[in-house]
PDB file of N, CA and C in Angstrom:
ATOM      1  N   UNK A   1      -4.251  -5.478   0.886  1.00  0.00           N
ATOM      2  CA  UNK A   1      -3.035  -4.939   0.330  1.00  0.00           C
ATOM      3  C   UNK A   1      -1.898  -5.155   1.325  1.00  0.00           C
ATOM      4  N   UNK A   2      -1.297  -5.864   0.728  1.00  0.00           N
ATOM      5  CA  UNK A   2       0.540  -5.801   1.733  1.00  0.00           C
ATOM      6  C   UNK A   2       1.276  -4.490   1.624  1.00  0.00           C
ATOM      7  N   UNK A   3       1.507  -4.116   3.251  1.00  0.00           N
ATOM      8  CA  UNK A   3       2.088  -3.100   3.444  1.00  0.00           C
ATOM      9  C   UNK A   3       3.592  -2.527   2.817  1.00  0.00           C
ATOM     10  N   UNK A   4       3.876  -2.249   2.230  1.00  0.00           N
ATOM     11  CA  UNK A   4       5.698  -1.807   2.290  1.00  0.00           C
ATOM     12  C   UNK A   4       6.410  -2.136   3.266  1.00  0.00           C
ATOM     13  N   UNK A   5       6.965  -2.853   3.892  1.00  0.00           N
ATOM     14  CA  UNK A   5       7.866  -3.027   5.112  1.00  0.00           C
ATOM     15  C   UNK A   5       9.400  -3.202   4.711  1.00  0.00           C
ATOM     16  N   UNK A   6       9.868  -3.205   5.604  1.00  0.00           N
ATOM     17  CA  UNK A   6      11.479  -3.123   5.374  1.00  0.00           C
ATOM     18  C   UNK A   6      12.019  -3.626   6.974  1.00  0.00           C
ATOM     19  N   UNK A   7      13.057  -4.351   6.690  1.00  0.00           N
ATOM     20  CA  UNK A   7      13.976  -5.025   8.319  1.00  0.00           C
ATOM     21  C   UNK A   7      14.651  -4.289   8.976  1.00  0.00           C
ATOM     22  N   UNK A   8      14.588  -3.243   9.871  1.00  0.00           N
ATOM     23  CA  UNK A   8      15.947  -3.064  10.638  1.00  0.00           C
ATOM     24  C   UNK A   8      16.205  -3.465  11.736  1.00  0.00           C
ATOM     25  N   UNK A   9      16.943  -2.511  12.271  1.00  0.00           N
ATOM     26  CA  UNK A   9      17.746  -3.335  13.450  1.00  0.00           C
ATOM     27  C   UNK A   9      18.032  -2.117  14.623  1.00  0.00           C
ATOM     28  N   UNK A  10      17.083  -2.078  16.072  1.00  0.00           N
ATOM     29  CA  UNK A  10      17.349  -1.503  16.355  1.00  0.00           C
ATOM     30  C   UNK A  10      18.802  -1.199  17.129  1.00  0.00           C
ATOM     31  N   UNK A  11      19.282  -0.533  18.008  1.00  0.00           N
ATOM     32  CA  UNK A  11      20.679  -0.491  18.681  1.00  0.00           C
ATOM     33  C   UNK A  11      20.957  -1.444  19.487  1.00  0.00           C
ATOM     34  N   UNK A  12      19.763  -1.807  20.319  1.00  0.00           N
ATOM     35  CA  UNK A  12      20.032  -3.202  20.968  1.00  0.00           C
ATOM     36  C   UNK A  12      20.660  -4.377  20.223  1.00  0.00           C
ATOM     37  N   UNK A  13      20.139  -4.642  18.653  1.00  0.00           N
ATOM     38  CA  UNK A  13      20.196  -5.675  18.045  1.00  0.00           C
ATOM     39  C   UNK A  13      19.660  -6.554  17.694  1.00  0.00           C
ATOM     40  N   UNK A  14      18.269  -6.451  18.721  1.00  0.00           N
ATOM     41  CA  UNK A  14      16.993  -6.729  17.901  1.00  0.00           C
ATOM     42  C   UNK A  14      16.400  -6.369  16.410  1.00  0.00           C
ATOM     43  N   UNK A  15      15.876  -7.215  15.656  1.00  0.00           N
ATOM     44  CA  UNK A  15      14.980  -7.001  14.259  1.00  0.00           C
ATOM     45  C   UNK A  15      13.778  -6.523  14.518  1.00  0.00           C
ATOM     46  N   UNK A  16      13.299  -5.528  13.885  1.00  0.00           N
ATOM     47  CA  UNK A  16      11.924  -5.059  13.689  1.00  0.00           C
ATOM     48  C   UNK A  16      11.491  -5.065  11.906  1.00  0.00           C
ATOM     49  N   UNK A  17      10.134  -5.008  11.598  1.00  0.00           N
ATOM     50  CA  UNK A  17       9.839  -4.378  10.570  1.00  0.00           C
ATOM     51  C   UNK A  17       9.005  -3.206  10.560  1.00  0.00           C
ATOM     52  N   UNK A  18       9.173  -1.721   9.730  1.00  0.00           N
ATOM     53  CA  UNK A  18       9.078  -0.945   9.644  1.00  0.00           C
ATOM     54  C   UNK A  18       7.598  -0.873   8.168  1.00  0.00           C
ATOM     55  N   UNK A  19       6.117  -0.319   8.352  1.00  0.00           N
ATOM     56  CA  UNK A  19       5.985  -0.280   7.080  1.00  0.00           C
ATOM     57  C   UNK A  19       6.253   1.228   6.657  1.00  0.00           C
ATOM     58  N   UNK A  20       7.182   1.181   5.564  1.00  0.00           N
ATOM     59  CA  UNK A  20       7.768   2.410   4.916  1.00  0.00           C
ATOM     60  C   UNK A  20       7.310   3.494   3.973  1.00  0.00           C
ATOM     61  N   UNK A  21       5.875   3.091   3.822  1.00  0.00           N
ATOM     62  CA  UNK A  21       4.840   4.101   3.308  1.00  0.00           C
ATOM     63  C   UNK A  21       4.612   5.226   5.026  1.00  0.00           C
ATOM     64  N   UNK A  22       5.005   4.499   5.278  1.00  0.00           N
ATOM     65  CA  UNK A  22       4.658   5.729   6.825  1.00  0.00           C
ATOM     66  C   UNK A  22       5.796   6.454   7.294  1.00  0.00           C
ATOM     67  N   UNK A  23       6.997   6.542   6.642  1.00  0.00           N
ATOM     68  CA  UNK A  23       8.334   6.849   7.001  1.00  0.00           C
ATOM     69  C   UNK A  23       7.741   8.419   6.178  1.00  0.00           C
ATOM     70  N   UNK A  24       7.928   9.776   7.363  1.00  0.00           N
ATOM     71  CA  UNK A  24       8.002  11.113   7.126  1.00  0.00           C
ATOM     72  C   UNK A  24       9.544  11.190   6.410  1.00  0.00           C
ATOM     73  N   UNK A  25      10.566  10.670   7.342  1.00  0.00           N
ATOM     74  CA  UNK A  25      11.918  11.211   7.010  1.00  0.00           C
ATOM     75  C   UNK A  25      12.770  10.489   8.002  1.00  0.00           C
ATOM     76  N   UNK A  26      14.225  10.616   8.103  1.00  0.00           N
ATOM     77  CA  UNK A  26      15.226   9.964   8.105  1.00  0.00           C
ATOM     78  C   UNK A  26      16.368  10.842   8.434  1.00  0.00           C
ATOM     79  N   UNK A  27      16.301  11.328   9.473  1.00  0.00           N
ATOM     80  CA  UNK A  27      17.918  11.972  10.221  1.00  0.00           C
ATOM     81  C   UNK A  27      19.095  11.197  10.279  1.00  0.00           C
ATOM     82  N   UNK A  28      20.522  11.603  10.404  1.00  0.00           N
ATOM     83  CA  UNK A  28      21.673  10.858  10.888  1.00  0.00           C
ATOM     84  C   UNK A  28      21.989  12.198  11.908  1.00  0.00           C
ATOM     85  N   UNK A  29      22.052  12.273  13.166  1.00  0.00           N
ATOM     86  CA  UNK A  29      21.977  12.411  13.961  1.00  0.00           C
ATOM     87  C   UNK A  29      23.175  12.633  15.199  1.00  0.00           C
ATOM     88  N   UNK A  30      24.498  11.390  15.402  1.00  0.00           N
ATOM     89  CA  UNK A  30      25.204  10.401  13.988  1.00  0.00           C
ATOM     90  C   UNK A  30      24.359   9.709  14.083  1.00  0.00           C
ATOM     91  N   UNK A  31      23.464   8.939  15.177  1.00  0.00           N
ATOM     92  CA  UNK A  31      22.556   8.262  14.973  1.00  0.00           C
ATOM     93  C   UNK A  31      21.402   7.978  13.954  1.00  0.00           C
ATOM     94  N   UNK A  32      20.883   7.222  13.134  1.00  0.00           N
ATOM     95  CA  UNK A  32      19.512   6.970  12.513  1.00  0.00           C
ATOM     96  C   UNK A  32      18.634   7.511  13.251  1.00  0.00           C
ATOM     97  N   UNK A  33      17.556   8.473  12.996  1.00  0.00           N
ATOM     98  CA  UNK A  33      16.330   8.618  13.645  1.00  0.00           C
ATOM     99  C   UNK A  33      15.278   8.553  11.979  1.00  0.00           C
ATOM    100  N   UNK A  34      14.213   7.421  12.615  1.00  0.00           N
ATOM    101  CA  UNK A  34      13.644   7.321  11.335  1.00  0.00           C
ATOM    102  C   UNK A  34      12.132   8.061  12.182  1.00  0.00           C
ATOM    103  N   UNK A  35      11.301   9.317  11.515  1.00  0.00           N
ATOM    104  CA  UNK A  35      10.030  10.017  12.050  1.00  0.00           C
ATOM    105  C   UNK A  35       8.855   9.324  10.946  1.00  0.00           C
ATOM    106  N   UNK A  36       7.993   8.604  11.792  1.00  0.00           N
ATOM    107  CA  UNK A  36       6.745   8.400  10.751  1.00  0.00           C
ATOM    108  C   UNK A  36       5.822   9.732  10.597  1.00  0.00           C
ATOM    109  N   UNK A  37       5.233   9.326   9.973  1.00  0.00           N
ATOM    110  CA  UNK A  37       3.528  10.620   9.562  1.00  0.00           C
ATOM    111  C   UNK A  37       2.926  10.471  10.930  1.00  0.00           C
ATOM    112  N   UNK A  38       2.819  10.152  12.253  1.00  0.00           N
ATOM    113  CA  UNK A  38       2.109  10.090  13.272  1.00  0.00           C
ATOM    114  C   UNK A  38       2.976  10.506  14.326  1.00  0.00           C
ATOM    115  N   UNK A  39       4.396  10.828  13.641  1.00  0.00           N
ATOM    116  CA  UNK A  39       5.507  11.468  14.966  1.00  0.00           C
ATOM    117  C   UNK A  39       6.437  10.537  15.563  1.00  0.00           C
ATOM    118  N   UNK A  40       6.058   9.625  15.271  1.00  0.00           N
ATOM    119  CA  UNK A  40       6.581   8.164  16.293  1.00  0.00           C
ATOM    120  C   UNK A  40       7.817   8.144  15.809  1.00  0.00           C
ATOM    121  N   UNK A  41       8.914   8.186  16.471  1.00  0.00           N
ATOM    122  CA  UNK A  41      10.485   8.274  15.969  1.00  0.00           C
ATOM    123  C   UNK A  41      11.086   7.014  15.907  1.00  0.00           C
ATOM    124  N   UNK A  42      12.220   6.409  15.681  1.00  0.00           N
ATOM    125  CA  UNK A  42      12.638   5.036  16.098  1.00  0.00           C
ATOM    126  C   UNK A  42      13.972   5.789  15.949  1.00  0.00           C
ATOM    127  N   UNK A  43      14.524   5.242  16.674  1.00  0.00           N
ATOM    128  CA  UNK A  43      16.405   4.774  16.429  1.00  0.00           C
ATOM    129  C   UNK A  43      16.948   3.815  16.278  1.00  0.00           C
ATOM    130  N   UNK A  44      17.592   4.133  14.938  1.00  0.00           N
ATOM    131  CA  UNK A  44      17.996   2.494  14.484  1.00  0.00           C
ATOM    132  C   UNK A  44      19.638   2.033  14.523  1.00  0.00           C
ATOM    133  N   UNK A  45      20.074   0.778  14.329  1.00  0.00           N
ATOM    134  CA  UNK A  45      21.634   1.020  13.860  1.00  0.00           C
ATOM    135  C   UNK A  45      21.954   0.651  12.620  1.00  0.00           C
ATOM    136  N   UNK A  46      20.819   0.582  11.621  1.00  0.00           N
ATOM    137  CA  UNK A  46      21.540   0.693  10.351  1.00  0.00           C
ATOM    138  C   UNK A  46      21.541   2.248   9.607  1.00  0.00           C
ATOM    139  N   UNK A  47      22.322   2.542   8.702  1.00  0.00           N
ATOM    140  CA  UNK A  47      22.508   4.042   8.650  1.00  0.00           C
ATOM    141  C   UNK A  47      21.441   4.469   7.802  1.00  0.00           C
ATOM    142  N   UNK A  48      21.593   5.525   7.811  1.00  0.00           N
ATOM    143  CA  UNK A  48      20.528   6.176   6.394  1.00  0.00           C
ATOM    144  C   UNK A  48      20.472   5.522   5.336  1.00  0.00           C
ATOM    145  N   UNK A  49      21.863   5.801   5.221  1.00  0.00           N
ATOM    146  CA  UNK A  49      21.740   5.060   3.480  1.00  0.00           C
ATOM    147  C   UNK A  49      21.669   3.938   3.460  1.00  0.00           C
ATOM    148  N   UNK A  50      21.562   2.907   4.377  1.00  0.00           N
ATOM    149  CA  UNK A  50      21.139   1.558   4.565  1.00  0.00           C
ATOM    150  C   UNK A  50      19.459   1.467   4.493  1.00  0.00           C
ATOM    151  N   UNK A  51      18.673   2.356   5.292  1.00  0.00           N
ATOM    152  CA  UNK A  51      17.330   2.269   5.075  1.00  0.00           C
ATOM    153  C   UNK A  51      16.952   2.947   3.969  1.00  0.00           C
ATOM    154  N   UNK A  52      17.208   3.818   3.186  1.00  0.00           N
ATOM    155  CA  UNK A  52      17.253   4.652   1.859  1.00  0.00           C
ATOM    156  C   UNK A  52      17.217   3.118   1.324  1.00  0.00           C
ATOM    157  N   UNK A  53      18.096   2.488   1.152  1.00  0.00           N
ATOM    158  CA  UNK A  53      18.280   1.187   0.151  1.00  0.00           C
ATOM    159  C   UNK A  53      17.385   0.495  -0.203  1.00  0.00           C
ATOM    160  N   UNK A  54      17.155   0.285   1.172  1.00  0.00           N
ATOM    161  CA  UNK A  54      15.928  -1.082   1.807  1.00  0.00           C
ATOM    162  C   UNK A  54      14.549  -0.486   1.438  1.00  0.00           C
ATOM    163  N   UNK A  55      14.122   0.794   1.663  1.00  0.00           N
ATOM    164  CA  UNK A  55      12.593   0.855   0.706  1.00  0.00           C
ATOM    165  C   UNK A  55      13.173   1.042  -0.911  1.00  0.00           C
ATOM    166  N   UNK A  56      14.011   1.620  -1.534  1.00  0.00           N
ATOM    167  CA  UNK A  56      14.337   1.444  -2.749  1.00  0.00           C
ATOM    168  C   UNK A  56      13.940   0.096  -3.364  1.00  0.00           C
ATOM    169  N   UNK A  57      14.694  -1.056  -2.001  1.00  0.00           N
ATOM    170  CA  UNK A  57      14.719  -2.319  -2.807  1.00  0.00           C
ATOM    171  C   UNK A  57      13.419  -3.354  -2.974  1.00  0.00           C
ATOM    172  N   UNK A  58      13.110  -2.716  -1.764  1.00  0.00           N
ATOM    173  CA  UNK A  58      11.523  -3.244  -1.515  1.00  0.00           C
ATOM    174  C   UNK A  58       9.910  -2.785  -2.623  1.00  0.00           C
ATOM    175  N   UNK A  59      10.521  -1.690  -2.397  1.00  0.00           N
ATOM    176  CA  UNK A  59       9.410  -0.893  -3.797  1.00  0.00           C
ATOM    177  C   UNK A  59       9.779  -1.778  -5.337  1.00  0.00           C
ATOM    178  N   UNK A  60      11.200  -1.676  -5.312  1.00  0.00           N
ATOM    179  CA  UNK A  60      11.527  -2.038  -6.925  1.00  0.00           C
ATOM    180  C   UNK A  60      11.121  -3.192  -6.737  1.00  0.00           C
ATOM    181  N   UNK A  61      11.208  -4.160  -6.201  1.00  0.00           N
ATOM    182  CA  UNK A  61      10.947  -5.858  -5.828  1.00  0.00           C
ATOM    183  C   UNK A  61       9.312  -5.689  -6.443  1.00  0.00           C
ATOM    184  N   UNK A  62       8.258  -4.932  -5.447  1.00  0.00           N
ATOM    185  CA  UNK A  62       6.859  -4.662  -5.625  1.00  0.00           C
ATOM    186  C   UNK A  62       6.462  -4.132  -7.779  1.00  0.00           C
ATOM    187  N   UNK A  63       7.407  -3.298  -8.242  1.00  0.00           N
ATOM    188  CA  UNK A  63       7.247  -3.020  -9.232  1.00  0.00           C
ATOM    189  C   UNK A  63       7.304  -3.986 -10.207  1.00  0.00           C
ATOM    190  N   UNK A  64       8.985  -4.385  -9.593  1.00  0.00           N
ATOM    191  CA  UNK A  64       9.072  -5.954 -10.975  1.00  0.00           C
ATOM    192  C   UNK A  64       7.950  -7.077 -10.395  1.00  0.00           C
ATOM    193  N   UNK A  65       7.105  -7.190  -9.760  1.00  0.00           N
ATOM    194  CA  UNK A  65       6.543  -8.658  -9.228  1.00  0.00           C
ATOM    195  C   UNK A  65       4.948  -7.718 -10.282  1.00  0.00           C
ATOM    196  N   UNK A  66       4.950  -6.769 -10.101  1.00  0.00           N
ATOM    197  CA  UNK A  66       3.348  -6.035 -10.644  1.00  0.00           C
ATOM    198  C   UNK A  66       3.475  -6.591 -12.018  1.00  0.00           C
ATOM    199  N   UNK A  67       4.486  -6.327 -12.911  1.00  0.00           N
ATOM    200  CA  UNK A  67       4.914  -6.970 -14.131  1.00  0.00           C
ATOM    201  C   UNK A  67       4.354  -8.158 -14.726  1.00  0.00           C
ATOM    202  N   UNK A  68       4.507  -8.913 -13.938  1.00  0.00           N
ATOM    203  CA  UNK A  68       3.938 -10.212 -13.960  1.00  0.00           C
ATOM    204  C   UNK A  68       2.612 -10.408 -13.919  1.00  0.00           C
ATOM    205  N   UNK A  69       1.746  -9.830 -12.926  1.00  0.00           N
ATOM    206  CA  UNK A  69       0.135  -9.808 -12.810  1.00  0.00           C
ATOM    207  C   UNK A  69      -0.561  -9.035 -14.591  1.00  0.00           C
ATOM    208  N   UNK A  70      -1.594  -9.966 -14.720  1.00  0.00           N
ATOM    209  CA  UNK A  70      -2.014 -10.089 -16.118  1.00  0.00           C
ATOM    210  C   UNK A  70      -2.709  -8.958 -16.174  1.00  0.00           C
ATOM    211  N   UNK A  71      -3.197  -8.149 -16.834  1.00  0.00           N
ATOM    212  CA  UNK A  71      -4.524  -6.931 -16.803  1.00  0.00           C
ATOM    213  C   UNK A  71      -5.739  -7.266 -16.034  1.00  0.00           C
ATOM    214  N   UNK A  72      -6.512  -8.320 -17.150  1.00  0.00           N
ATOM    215  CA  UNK A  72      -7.323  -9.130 -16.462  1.00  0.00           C
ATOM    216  C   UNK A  72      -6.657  -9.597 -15.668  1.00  0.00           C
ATOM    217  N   UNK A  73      -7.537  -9.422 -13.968  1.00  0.00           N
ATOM    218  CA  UNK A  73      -7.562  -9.565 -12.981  1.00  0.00           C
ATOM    219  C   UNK A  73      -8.399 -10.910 -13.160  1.00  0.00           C
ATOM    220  N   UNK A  74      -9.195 -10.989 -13.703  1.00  0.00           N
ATOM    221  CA  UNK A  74     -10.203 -12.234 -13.962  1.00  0.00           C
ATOM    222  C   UNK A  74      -9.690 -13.693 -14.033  1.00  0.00           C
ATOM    223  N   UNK A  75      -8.307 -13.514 -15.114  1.00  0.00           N
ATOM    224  CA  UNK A  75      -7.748 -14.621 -15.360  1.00  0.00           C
ATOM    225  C   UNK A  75      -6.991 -14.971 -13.782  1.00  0.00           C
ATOM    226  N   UNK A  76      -6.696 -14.390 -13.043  1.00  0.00           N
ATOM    227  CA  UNK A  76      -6.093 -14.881 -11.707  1.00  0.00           C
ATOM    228  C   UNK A  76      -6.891 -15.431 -10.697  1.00  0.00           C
ATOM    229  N   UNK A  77      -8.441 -14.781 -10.571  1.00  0.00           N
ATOM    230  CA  UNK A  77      -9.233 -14.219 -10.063  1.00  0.00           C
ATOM    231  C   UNK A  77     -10.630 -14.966 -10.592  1.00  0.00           C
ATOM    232  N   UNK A  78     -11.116 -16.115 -11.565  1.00  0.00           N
ATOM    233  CA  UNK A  78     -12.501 -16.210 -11.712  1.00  0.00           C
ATOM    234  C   UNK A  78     -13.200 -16.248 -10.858  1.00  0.00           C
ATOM    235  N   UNK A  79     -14.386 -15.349 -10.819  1.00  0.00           N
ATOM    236  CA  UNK A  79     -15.444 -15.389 -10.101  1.00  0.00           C
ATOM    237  C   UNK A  79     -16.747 -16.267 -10.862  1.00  0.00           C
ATOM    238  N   UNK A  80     -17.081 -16.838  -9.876  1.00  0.00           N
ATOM    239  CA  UNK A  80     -18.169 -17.846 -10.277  1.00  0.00           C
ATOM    240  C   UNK A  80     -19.462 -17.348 -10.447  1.00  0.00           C
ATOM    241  N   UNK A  81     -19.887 -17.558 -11.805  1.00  0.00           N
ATOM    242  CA  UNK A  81     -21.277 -16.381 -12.271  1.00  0.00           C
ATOM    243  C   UNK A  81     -22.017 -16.736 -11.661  1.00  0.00           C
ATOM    244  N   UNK A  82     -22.544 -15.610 -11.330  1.00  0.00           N
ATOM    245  CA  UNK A  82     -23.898 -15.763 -10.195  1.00  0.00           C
ATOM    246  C   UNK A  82     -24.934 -14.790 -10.694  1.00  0.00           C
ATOM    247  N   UNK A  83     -26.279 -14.856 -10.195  1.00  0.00           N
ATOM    248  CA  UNK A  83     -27.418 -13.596 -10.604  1.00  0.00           C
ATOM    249  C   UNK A  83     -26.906 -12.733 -10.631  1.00  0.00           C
ATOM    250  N   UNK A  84     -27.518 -11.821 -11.056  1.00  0.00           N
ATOM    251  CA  UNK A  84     -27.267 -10.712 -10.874  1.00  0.00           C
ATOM    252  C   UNK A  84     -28.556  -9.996 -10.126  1.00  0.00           C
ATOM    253  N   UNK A  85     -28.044  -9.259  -8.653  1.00  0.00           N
ATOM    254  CA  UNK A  85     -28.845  -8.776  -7.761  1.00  0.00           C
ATOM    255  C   UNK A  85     -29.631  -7.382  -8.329  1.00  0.00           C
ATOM    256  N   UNK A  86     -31.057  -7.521  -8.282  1.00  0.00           N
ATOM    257  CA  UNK A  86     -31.975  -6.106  -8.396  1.00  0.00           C
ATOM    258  C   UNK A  86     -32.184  -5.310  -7.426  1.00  0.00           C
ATOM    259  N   UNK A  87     -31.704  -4.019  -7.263  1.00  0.00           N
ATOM    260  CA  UNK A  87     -31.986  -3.421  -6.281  1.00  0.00           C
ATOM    261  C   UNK A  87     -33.480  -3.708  -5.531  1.00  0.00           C
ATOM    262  N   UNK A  88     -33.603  -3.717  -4.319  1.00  0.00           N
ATOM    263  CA  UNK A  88     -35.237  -3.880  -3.528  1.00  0.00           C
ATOM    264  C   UNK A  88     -36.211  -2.869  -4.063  1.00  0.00           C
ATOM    265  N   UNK A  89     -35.891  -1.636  -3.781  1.00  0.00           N
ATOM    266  CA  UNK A  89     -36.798  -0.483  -4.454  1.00  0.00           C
ATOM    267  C   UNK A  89     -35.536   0.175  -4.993  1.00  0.00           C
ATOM    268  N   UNK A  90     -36.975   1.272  -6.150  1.00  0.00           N
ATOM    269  CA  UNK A  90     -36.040   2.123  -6.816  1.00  0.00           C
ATOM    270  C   UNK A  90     -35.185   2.926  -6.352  1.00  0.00           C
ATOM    271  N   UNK A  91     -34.153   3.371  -7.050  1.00  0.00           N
ATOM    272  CA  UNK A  91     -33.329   4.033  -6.444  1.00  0.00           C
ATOM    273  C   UNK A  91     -34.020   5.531  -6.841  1.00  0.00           C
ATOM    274  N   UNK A  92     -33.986   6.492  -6.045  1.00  0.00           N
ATOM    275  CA  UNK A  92     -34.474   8.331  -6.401  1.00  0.00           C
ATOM    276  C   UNK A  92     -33.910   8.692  -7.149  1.00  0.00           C
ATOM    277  N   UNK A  93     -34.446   9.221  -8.532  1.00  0.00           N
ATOM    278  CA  UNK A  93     -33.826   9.806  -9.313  1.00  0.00           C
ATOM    279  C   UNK A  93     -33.627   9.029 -10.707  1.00  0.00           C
ATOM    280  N   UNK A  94     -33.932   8.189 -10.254  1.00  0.00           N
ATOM    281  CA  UNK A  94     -33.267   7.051 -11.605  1.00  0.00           C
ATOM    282  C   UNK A  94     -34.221   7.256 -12.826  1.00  0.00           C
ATOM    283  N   UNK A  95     -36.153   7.244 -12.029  1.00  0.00           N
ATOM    284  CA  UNK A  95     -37.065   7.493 -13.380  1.00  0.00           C
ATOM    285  C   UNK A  95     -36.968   8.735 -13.831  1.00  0.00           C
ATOM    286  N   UNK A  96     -36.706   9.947 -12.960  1.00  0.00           N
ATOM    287  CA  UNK A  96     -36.280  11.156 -13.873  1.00  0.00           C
ATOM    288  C   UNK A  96     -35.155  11.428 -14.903  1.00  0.00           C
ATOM    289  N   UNK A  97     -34.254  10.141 -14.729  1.00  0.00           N
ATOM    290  CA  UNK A  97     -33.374  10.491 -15.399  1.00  0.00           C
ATOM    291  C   UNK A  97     -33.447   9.418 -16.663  1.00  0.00           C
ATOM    292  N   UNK A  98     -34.248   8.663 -16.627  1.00  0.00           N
ATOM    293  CA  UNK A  98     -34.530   7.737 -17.754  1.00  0.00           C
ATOM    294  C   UNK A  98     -35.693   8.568 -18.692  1.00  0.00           C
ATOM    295  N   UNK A  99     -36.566   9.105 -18.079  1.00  0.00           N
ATOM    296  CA  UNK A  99     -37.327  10.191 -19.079  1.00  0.00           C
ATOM    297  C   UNK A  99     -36.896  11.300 -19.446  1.00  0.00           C
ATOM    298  N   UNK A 100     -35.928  11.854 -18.774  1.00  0.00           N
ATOM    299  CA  UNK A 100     -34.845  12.827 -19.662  1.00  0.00           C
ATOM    300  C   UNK A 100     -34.209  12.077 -20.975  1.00  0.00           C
ATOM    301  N   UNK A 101     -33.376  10.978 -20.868  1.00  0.00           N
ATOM    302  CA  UNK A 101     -32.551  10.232 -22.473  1.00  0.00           C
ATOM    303  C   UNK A 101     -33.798   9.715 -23.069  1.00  0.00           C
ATOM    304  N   UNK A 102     -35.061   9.462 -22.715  1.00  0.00           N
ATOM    305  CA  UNK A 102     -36.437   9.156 -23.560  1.00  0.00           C
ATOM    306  C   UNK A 102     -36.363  10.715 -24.603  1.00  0.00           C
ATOM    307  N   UNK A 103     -36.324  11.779 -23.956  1.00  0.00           N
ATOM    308  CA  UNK A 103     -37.076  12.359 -24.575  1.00  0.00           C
ATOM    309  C   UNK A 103     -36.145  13.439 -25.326  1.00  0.00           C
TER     310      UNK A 103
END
């Protein structure tokens, strides 16, 4: 699974990416302080409502692209028929529960 990420920019002016499923919250400070779920803070120089945007736009991007993927997963996806594997020994429980719907 691809993470959620988003570009900012810290104060230096360097680019980072952020993945934004881990973003707790988002101070202005005046500064940006963005807090993940693990505490880890960043300071950024784009503003709130600049990173507010950027997972907005990133999620909606992820929603309209899901659109496109078919139900069947199969049709994207054939898997090449193969046996089908028998468990080695029985599994516990299985003959008690086949003579229970017997009877």
């Amino acid at each position: 699974m691809v993470p959620i990420v988003i570009m900012l920019t810290r104060l230096s002016g360097t680019q980072f990416v952020l993945n934004s499923d881990l973003i707790e919250r988002i101070d202005a400070t005046p500064d940006t302080v963005i807090t993940l779920t693990d505490g880890t803070k960043y300071v950024v120089a784009d503003s709130m409502t600049q990173v507010v945007a950027a997972v907005r736009g990133f999620r909606s991007e992820i929603v309209a692209l899901s659109a496109m993927v078919p139900p069947d997963l199969e049709q994207l996806f054939p898997t090449p028929h193969t046996a089908h594997l028998a468990p080695v020994t029985s599994l516990p429980g299985r003959e008690a529960a086949a003579e229970r719907r017997e009877s």
